[in-house]
Protein backbone atom coordinates (compact mmCIF):
# COMPACT_ATOMS: atom_id res chain seq x y z
CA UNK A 1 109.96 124.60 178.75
CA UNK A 2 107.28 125.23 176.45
CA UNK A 3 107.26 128.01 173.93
CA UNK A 4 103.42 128.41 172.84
CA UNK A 5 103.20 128.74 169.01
CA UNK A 6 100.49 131.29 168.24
CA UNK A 7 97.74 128.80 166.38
CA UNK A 8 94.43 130.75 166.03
CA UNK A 9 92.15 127.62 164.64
CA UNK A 10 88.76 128.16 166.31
CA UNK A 11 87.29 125.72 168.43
CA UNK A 12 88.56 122.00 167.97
CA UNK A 13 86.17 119.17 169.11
CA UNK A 14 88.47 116.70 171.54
CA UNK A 15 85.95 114.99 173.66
CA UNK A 16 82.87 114.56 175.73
CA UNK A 17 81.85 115.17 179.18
CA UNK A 18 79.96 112.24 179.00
CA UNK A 19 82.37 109.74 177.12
CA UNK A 20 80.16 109.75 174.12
CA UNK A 21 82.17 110.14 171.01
CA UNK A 22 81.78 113.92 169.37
CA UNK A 23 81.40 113.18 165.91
CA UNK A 24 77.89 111.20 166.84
CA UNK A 25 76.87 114.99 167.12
CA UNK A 26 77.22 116.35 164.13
CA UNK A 27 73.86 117.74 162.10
CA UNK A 28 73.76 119.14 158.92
CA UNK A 29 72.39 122.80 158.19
CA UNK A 30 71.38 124.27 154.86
CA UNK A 31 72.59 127.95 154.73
CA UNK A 32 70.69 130.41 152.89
CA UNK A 33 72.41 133.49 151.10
CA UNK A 34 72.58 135.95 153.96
CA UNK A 35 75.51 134.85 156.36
CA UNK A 36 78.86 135.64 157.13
CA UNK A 37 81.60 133.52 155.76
CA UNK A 38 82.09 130.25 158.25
CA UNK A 39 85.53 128.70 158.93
CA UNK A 40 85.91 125.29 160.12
CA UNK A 41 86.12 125.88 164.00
CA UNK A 42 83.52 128.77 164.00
CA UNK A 43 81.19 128.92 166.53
CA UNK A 44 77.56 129.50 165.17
CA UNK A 45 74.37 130.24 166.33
CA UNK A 46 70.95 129.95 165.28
CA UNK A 47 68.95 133.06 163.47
CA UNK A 48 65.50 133.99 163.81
CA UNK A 49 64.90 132.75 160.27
CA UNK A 50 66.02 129.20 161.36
CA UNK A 51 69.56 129.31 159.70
CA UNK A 52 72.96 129.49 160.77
CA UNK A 53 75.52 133.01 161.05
CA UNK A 54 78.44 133.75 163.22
CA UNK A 55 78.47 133.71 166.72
CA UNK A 56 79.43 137.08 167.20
CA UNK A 57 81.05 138.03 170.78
CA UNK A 58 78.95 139.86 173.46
CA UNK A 59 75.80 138.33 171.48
CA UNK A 60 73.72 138.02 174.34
CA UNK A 61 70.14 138.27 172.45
CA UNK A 62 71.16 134.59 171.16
CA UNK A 63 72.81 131.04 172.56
CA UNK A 64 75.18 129.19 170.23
CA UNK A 65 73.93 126.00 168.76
CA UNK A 66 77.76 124.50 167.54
CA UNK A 67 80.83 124.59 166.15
CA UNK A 68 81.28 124.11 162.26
CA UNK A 69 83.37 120.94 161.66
CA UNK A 70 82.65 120.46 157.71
CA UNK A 71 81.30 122.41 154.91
CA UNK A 72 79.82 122.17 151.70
CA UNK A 73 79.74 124.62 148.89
CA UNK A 74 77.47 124.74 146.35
CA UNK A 75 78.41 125.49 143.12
CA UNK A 76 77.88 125.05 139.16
CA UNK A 77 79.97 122.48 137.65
CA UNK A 78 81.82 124.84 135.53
CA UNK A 79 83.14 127.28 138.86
CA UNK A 80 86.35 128.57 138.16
CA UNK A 81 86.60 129.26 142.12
CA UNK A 82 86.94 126.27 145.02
CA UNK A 83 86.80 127.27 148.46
CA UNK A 84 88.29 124.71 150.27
CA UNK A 85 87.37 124.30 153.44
CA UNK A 86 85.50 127.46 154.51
CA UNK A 87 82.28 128.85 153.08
CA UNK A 88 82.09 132.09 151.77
CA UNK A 89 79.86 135.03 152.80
CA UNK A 90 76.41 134.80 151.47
CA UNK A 91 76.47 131.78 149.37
CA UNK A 92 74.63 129.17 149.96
CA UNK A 93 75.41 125.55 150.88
CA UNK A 94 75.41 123.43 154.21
CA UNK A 95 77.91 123.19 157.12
CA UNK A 96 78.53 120.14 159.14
CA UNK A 97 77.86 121.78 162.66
CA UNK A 98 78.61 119.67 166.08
CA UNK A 99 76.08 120.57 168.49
CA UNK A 100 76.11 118.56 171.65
CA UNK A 101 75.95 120.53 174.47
CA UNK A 102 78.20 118.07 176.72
CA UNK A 103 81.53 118.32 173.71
CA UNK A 104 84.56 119.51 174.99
CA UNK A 105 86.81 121.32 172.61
CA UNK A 106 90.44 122.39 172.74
CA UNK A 107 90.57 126.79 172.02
CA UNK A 108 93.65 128.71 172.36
CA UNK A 109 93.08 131.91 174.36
CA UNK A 110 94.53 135.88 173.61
CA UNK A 111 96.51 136.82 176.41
CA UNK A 112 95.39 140.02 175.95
CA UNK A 113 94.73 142.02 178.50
CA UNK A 114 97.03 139.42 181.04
CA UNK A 115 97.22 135.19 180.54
CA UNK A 116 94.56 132.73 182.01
CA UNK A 117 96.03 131.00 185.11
CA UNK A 118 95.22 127.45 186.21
CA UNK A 119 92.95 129.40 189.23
CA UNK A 120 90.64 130.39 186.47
CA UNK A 121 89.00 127.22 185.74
CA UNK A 122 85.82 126.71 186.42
CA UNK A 123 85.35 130.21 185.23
CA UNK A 124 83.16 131.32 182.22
CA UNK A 125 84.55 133.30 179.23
CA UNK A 126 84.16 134.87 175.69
CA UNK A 127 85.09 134.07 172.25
CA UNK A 128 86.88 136.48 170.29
CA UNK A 129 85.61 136.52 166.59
CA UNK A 130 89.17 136.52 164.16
CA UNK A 131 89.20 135.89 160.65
CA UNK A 132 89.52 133.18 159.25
CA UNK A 133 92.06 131.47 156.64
CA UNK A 134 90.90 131.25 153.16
CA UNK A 135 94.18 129.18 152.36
CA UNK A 136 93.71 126.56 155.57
CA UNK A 137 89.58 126.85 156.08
CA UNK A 138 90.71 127.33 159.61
CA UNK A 139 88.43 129.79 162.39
CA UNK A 140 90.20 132.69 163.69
CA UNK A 141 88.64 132.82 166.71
CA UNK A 142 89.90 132.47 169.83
CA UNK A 143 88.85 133.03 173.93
CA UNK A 144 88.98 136.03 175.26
CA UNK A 145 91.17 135.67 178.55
CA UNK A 146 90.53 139.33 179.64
CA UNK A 147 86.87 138.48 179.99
CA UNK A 148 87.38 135.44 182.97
CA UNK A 149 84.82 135.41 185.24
CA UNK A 150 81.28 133.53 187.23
CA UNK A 151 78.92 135.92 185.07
CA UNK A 152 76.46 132.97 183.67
CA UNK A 153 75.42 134.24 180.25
CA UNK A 154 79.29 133.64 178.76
CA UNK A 155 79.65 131.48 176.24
CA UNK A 156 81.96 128.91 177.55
CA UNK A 157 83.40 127.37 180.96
CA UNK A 158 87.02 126.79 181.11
CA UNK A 159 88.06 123.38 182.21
CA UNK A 160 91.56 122.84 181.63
CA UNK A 161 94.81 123.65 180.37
CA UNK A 162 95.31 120.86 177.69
CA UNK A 163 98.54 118.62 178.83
CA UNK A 164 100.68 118.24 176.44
CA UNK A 165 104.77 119.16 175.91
CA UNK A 166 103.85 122.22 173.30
CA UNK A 167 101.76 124.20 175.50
CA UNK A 168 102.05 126.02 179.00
CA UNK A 169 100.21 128.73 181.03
CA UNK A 170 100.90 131.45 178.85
CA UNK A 171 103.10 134.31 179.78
CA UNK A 172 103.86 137.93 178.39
CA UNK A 173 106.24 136.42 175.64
CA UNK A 174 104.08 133.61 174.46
CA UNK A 175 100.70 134.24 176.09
CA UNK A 176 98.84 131.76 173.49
CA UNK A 177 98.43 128.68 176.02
CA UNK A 178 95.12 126.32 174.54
CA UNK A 179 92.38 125.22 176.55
CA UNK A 180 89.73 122.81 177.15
CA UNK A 181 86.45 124.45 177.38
CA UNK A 182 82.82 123.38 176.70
CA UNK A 183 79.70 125.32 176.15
CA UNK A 184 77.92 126.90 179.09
CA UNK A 185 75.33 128.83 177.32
CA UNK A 186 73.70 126.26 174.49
CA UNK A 187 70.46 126.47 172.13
CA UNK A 188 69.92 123.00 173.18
CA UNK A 189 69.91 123.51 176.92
CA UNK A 190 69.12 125.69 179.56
CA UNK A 191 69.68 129.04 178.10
CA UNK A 192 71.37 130.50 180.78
CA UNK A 193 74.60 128.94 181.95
CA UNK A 194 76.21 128.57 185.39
């Protein structure tokens, strides 16, 4: 039996829907000085002044465009400070954001508020915005499982509870089971999801 290890690491880029490879659909987006800090495994969305921020959850005036998978930091020659990894509120640079609708990615859920079961997909949920790890670069976010259900304008569709020997549906003493999702609310396509 499986004990779930609690993992928080964002969203992880596994696969495609379509069998195309994920890392074909990566762009690159110059961020101005007016954002919050991005973790590798944050989902992002686009602003009205054409950059990047944080998807924040319940942020139903906007569609996510991606997930950051890279970042790049700029900085004078002579910086005392690296940031490996992550990119620091309001400082400007580019992240390396994959943003094909059709990418599935593997996100480990709350269990707050009671576990996902394996009824539940097909259903839509909501990301939960954590912080992320200056020392890893790694997203704290995670889904929400409390917020399961068919209302079209969440953020993602679960599909599956990833196979593997380390994970199980969770329970009340390790409720952190992971999960394949993909997007079903995107900037790139129909804006609201199923």
């Amino acid at each position: 039996m499986a004990v779930n290890a609690d993992r928080k690491n964002g969203f992880v880029p596994v696969g495609s829907i379509v069998g195309a490879n994920w890392s074909d659909a990566i762009e690159t987006f110059t961020l101005d000085g007016g954002h919050s800090a991005m973790y590798i495994g944050d989902v992002v969305k686009m602003t009205a002044d054409g950059y990047l921020d944080i998807f924040a959850a319940g942020d139903s005036a906007v569609t996510a465009i991606g997930v950051v998978v890279g970042v790049e930091v700029n900085r004078k020659l002579d910086a005392l400070t690296e940031h490996p990894g992550y990119m620091p509120a309001n400082v400007a640079g580019k992240v390396y954001v994959v943003t094909d609708p059709n990418v599935i990615f593997e996100a480990q859920e709350d269990g707050v508020g009671g576990s996902l079961a394996l009824a539940d997909v097909g259903l839509n949920v909501e990301i939960i915005n954590g912080t992320g790890s200056t020392s890893t670069g790694l997203s704290g976010m995670e889904i929400d499982s409390s917020t399961k259900a068919t209302t079209a304008t969440l953020p993602f569709r679960l599909l599956k509870l990833v196979n593997r020997p380390d994970n199980e549906l969770g329970s009340t003493a390790t409720p952190e089971a992971r999960w394949l999702v993909k997007f079903n609310e995107h900037f790139y396509k129909q804006v609201t999801g199923v």
